[in-house]
C-alpha atoms as a PDB file:
ATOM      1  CA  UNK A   1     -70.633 140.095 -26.187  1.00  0.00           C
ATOM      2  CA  UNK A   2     -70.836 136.836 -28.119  1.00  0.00           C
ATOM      3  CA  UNK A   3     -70.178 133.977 -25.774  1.00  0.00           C
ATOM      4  CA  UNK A   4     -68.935 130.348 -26.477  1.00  0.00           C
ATOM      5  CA  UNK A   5     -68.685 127.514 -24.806  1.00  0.00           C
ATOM      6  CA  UNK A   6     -65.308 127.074 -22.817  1.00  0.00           C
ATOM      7  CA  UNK A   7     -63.752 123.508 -21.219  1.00  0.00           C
ATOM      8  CA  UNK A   8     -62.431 124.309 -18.280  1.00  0.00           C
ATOM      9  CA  UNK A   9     -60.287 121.579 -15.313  1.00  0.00           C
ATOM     10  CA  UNK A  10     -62.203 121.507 -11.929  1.00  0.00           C
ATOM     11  CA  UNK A  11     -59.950 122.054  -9.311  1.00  0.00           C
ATOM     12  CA  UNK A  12     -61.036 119.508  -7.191  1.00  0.00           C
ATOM     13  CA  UNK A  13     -61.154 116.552  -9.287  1.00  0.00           C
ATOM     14  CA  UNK A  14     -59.156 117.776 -12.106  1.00  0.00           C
ATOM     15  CA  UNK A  15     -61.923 116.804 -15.117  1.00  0.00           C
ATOM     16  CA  UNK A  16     -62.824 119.106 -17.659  1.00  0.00           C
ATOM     17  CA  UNK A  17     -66.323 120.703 -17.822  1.00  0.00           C
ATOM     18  CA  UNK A  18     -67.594 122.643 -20.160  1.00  0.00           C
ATOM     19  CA  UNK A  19     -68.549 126.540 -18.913  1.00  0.00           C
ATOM     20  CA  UNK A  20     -71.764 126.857 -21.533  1.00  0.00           C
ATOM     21  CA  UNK A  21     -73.097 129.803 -22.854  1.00  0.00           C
ATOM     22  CA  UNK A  22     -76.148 130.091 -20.863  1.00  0.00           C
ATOM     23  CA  UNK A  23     -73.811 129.925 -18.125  1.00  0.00           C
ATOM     24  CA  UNK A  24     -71.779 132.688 -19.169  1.00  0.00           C
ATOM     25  CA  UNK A  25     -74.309 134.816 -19.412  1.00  0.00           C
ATOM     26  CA  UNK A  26     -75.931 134.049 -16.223  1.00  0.00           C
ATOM     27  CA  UNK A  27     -72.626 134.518 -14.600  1.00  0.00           C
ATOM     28  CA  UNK A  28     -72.126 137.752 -16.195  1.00  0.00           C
ATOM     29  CA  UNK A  29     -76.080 139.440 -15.403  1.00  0.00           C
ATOM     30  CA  UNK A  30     -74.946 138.711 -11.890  1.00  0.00           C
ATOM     31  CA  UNK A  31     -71.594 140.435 -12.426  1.00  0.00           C
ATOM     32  CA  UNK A  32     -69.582 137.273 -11.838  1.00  0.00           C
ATOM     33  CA  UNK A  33     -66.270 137.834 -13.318  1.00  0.00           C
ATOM     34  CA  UNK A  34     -64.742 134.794 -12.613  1.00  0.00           C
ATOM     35  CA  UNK A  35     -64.742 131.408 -14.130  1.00  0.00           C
ATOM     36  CA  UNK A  36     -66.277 128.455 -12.042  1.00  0.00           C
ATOM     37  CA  UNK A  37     -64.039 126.726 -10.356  1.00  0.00           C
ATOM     38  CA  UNK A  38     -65.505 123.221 -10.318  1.00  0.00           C
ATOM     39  CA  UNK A  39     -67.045 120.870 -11.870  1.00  0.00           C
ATOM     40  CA  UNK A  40     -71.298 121.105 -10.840  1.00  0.00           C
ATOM     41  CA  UNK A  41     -70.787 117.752  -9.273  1.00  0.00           C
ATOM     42  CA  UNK A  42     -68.061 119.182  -7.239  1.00  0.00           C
ATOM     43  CA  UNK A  43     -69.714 121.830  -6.432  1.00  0.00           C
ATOM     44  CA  UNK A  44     -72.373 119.648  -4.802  1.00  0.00           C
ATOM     45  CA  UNK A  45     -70.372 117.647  -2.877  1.00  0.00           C
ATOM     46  CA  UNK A  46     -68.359 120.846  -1.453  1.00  0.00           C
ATOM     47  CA  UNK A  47     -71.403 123.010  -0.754  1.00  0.00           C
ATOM     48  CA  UNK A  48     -72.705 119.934   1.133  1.00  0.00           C
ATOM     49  CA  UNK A  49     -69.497 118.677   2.969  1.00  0.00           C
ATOM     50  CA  UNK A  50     -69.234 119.513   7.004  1.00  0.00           C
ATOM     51  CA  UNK A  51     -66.204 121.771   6.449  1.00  0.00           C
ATOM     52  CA  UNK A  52     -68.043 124.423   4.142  1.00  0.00           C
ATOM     53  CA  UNK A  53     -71.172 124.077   5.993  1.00  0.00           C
ATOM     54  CA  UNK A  54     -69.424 124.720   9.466  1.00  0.00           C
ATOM     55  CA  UNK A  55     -67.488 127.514   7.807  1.00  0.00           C
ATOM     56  CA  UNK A  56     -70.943 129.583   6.835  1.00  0.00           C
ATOM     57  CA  UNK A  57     -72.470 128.700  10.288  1.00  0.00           C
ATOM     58  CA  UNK A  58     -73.198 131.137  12.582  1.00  0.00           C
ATOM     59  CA  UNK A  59     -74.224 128.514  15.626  1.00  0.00           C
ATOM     60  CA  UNK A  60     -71.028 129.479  17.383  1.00  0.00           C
ATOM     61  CA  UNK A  61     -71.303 133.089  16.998  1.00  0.00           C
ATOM     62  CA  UNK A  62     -69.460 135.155  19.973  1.00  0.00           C
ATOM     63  CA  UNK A  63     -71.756 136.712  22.296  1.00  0.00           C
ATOM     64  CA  UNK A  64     -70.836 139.662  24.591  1.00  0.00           C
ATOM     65  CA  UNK A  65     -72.144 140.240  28.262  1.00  0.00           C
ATOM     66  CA  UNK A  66     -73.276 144.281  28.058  1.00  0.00           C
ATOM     67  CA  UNK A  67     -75.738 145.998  31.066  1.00  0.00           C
ATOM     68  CA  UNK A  68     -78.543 147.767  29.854  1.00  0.00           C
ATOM     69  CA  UNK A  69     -78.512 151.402  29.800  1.00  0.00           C
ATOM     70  CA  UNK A  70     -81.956 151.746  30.578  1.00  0.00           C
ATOM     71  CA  UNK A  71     -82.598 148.842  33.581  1.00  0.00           C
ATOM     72  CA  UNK A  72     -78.693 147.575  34.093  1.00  0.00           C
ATOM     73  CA  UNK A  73     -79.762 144.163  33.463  1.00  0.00           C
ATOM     74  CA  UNK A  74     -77.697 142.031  32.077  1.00  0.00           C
ATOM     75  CA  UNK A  75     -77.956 139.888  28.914  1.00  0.00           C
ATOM     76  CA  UNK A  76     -75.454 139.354  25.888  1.00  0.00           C
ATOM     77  CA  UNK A  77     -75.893 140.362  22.249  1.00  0.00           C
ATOM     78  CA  UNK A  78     -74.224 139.323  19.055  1.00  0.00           C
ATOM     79  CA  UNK A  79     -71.866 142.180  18.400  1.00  0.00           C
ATOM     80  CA  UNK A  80     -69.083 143.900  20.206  1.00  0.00           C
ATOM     81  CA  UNK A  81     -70.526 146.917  21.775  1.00  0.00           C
ATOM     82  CA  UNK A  82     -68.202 150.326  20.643  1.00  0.00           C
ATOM     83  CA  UNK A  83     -69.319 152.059  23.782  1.00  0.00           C
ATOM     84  CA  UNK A  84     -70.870 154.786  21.539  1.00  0.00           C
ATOM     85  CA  UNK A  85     -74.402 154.103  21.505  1.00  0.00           C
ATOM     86  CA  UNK A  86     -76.826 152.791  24.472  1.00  0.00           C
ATOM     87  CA  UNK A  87     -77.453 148.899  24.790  1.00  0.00           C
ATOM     88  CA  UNK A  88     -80.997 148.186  25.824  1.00  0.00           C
ATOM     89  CA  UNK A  89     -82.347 144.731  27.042  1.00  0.00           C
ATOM     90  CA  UNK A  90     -84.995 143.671  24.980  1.00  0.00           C
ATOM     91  CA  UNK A  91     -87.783 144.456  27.277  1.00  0.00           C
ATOM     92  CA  UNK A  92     -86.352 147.964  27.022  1.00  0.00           C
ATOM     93  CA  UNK A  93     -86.015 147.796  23.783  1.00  0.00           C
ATOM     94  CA  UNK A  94     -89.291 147.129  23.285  1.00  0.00           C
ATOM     95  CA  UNK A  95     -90.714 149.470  25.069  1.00  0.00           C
ATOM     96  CA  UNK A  96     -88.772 152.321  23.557  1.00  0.00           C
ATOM     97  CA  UNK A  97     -89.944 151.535  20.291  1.00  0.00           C
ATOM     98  CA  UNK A  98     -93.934 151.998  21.425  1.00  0.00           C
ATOM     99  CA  UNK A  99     -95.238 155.044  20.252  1.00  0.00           C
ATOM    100  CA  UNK A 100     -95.667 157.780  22.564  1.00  0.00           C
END
């Protein structure tokens, strides 16, 4: 497919930028389909501002209090347990993991 270059408005700021062919391309070996939405300075500034940062972090992640099948100690792990499979402490864990 032939590409050209394309001016397109940033959402954010609302100036046009141009979408280059080299960009194009890249965006369509990754199987982007879509157009960029900002500008690259905008893109900058939103990739480093709190809100998008805090959005992608995981340092609040929900833990959940389970009792080890193995032991019954307690601990917590990162995922809601279904009740279908076992939850081992880590010591456990561990130790079911050695080879026999």
């Amino acid at each position: 497919m032939a590409y050209q270059n394309k001016i397109l408005q940033c959402m954010d700021c609302g100036y046009d930028f141009e979408f280059t062919i080299s960009e194009q391309e890249f965006y369509a070996a990754k199987g982007l389909t879509n157009h960029p939405k900002r500008c690259k300075p905008c893109r900058i500034a939103r990739k480093n501002s709190k809100n998008y940062s805090d959005k992608n972090n995981n340092d609040e992640r929900k833990m959940y209090d389970v009792v080890c099948a193995d032991c019954g100690g307690r601990g917590q792990v990162p995922f809601k347990p279904s009740g279908v499979k076992p939850i081992l402490c880590k010591s456990c864990y561990l130790k079911s993991k050695k080879p026999a």
